[in-house]
N, C-alpha and C. Protein backbone atom coordinates (compact mmCIF):
# COMPACT_ATOMS: atom_id res chain seq x y z
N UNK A 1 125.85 -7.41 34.32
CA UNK A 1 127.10 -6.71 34.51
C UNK A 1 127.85 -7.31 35.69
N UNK A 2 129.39 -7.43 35.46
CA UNK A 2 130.22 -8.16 36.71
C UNK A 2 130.22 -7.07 37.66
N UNK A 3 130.14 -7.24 39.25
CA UNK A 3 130.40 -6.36 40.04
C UNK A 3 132.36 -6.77 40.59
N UNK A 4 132.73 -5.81 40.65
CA UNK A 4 133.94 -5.27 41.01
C UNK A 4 134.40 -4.64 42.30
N UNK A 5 135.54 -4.32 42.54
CA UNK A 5 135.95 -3.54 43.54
C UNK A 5 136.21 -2.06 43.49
N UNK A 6 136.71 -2.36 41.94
CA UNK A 6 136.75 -0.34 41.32
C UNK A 6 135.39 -0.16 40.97
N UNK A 7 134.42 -1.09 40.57
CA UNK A 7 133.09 0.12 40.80
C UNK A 7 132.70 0.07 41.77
N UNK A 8 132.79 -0.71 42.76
CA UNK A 8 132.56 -0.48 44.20
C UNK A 8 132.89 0.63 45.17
N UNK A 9 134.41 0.51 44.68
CA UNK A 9 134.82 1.36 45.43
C UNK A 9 134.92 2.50 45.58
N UNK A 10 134.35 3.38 44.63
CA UNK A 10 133.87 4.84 45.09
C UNK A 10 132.81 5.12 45.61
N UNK A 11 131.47 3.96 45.59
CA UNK A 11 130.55 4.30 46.46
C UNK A 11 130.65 4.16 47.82
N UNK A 12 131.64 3.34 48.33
CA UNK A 12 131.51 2.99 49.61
C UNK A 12 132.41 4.20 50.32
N UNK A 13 133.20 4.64 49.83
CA UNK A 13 133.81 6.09 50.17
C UNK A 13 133.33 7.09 50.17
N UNK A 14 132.52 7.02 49.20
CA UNK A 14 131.21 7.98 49.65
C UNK A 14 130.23 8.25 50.49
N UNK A 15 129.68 6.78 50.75
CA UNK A 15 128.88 6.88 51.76
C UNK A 15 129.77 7.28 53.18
N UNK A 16 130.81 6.40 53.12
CA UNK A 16 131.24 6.98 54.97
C UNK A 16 131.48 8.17 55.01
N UNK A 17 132.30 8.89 54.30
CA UNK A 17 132.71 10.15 53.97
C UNK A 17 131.60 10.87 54.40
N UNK A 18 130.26 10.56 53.89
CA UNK A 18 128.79 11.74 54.28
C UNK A 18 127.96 11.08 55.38
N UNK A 19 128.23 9.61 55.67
CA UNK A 19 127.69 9.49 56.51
C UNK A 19 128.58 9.37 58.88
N UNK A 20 129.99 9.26 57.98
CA UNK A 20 130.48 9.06 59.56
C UNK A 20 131.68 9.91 59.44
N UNK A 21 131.93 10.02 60.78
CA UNK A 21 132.98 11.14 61.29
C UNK A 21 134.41 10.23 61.82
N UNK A 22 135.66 10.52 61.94
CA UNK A 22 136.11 9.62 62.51
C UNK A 22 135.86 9.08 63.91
N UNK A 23 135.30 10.35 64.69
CA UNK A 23 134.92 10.10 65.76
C UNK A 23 134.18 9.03 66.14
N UNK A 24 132.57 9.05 65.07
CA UNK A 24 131.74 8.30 65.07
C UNK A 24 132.07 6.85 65.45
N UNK A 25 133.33 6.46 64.00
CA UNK A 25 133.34 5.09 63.98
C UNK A 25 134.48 4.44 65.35
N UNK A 26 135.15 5.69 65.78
CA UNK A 26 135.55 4.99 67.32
C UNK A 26 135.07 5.29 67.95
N UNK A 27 133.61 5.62 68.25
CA UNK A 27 132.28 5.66 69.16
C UNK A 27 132.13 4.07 69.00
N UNK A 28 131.71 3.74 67.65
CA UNK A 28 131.59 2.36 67.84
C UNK A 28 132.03 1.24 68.03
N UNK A 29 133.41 1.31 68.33
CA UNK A 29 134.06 0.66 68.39
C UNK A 29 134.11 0.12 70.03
N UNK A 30 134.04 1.63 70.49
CA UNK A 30 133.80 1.43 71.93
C UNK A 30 132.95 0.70 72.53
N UNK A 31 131.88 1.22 71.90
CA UNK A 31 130.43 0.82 72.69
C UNK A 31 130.63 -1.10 72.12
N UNK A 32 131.27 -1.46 71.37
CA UNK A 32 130.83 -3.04 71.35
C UNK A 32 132.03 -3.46 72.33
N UNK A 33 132.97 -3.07 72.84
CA UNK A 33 134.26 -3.10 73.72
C UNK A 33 133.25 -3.13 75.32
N UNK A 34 133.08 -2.44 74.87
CA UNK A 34 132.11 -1.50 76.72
C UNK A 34 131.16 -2.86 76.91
N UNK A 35 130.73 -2.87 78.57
CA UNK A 35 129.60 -3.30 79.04
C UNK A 35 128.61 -3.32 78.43
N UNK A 36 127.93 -2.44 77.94
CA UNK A 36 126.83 -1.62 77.64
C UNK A 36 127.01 -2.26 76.08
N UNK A 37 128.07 -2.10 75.64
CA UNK A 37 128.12 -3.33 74.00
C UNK A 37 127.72 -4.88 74.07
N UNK A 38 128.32 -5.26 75.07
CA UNK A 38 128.26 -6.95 75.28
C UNK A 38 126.51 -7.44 75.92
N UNK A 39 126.20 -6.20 77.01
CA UNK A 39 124.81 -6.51 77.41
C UNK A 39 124.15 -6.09 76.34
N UNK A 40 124.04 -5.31 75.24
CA UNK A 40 123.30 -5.50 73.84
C UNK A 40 122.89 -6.41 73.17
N UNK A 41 124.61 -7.15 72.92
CA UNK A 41 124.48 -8.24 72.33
C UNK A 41 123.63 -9.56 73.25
N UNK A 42 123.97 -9.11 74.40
CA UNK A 42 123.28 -10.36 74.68
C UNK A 42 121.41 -10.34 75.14
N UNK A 43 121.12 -8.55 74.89
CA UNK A 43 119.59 -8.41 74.49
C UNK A 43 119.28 -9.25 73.52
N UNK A 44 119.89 -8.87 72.47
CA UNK A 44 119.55 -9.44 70.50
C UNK A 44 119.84 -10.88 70.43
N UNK A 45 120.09 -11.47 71.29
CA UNK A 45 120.26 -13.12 70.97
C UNK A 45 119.79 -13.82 71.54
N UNK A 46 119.54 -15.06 71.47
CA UNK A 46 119.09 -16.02 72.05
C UNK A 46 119.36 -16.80 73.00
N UNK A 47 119.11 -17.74 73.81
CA UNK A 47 119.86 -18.46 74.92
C UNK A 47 120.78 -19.31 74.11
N UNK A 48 120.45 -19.71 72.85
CA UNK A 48 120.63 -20.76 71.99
C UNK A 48 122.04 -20.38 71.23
N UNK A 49 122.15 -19.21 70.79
CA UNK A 49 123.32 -18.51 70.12
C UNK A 49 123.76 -17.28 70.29
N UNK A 50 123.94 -17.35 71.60
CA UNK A 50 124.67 -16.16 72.69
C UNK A 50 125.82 -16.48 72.33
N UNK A 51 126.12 -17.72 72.93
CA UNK A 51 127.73 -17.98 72.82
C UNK A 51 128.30 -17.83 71.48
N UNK A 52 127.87 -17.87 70.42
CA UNK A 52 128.48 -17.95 69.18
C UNK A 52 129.01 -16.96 69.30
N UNK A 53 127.64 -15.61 69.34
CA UNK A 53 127.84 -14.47 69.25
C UNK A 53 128.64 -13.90 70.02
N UNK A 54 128.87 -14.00 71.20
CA UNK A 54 129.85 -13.85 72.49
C UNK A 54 131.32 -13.79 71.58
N UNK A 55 131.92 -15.40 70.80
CA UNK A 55 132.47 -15.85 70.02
C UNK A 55 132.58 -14.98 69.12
N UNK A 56 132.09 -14.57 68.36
CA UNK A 56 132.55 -13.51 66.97
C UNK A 56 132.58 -12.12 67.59
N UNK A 57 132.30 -11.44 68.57
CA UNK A 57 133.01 -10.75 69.39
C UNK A 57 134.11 -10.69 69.65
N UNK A 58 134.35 -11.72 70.41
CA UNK A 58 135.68 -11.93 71.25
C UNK A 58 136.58 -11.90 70.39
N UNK A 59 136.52 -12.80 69.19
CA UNK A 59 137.53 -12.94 68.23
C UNK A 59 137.63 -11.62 67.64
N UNK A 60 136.24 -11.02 66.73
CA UNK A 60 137.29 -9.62 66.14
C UNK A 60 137.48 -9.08 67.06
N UNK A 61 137.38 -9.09 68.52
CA UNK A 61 138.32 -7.91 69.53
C UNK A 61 139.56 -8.51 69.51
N UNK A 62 139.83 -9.25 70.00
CA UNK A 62 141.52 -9.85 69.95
C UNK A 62 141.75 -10.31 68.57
N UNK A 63 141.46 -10.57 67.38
CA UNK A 63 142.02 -10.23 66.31
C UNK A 63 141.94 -8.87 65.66
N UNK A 64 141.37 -8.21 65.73
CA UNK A 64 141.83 -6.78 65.58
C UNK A 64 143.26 -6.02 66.46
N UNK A 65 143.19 -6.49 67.33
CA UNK A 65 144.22 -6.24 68.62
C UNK A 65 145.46 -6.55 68.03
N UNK A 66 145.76 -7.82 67.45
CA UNK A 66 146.95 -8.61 67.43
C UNK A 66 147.31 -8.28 66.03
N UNK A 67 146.13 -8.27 64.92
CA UNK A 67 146.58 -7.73 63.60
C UNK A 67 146.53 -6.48 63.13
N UNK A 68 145.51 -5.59 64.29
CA UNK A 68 145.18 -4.64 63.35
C UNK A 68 146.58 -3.31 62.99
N UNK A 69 147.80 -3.41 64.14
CA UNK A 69 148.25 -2.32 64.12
C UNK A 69 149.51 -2.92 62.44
N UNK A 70 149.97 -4.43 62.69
CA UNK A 70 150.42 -4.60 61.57
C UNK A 70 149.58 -4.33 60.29
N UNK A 71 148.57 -4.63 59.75
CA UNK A 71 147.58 -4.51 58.87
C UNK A 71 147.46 -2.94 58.33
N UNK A 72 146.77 -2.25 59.42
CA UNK A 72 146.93 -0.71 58.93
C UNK A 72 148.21 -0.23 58.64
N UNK A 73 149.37 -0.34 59.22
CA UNK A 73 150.31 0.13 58.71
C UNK A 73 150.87 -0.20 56.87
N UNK A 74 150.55 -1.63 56.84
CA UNK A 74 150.61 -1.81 55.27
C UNK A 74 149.64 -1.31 54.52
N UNK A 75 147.89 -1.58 54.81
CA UNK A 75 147.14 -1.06 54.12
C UNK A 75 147.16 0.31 53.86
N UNK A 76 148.27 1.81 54.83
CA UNK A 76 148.08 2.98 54.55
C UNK A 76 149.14 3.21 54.10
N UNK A 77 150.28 2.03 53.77
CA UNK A 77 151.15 2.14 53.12
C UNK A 77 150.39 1.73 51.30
N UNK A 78 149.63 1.50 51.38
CA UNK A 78 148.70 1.27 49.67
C UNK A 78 148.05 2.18 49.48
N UNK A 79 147.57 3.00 50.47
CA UNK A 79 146.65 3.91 49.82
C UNK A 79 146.26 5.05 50.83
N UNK A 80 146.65 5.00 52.24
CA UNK A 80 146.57 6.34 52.97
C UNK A 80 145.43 5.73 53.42
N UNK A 81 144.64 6.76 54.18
CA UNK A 81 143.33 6.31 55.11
C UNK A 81 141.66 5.80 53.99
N UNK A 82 142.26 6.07 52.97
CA UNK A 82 140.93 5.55 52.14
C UNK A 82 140.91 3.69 52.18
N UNK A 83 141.78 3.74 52.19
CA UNK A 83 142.02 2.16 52.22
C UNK A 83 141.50 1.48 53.46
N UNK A 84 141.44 1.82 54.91
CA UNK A 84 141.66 1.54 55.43
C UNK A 84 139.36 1.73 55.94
N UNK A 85 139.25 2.81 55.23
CA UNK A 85 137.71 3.21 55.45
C UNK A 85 137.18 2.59 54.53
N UNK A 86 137.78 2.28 53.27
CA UNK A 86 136.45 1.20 52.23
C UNK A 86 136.97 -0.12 53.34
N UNK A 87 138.09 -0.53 53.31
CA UNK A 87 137.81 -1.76 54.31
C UNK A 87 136.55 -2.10 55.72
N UNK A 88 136.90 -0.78 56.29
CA UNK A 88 136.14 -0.94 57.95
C UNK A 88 134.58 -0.57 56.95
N UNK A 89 133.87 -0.28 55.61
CA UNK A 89 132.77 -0.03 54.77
C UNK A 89 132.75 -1.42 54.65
N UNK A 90 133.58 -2.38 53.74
CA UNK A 90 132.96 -4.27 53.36
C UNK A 90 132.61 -4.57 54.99
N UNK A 91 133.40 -4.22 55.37
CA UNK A 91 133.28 -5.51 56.92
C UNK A 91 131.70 -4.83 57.76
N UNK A 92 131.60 -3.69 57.57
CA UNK A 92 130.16 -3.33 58.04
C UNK A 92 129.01 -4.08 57.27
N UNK A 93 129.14 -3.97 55.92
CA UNK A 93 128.48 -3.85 54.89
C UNK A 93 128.04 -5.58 54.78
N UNK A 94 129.12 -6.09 54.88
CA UNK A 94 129.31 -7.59 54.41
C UNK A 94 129.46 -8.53 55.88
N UNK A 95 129.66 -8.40 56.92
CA UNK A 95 130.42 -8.95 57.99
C UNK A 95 129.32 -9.39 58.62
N UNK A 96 129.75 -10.40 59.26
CA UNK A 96 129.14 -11.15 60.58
C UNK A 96 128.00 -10.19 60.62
N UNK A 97 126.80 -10.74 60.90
CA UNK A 97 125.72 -10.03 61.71
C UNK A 97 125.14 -10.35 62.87
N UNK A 98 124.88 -10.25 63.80
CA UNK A 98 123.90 -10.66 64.53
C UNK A 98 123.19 -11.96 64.60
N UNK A 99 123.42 -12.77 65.68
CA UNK A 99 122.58 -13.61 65.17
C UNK A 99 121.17 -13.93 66.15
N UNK A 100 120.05 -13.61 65.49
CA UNK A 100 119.11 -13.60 66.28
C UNK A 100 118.09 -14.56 65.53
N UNK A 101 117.37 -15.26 66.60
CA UNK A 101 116.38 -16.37 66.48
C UNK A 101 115.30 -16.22 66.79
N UNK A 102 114.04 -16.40 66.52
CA UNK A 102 112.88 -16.40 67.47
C UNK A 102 112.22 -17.80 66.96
């Protein structure tokens, strides 16, 4: 069976919906912004690929910054805040991870 975005996309609205609050997800947003986010990241990594990671930080903070207020305004012009929560659902789901070595 082909996977899709319309069958996708009611599960992933589902899950945030029962699993996060709005609060929640600008809890997290914070904490990777904060001190206490960046000395995390640099628990979980290596001497070897700190900097990358440093790097895909930095960038979605200042690209979120610079695009995000244009972006949401069109994306809730498509569909209101669901749009905007299956999105911030792929980019959890699918996005950059961590990169850790041993």
């Amino acid at each position: 069976k082909e996977m899709n975005w319309e069958k996708l996309k009611p599960l992933f609205v589902q899950v945030y919906r029962d699993t996060f609050e709005q609060d929640e997800i600008d809890g997290l947003i914070a904490f990777y912004k904060s001190p206490a986010g960046q000395a995390f990241v640099a628990d979980i990594t290596t001497n070897e690929v700190r900097s990358r990671a440093y790097g895909w930080l930095t960038t979605a903070q200042f690209g979120g910054l610079v695009a995000g207020p244009a972006l949401a305004g069109l994306l809730y012009s498509l569909g209101g805040g669901q749009v905007i929560i299956i999105i911030a659902a792929l980019l959890i789901q699918y996005g950059p991870r961590p990169i850790v070595t041993k």
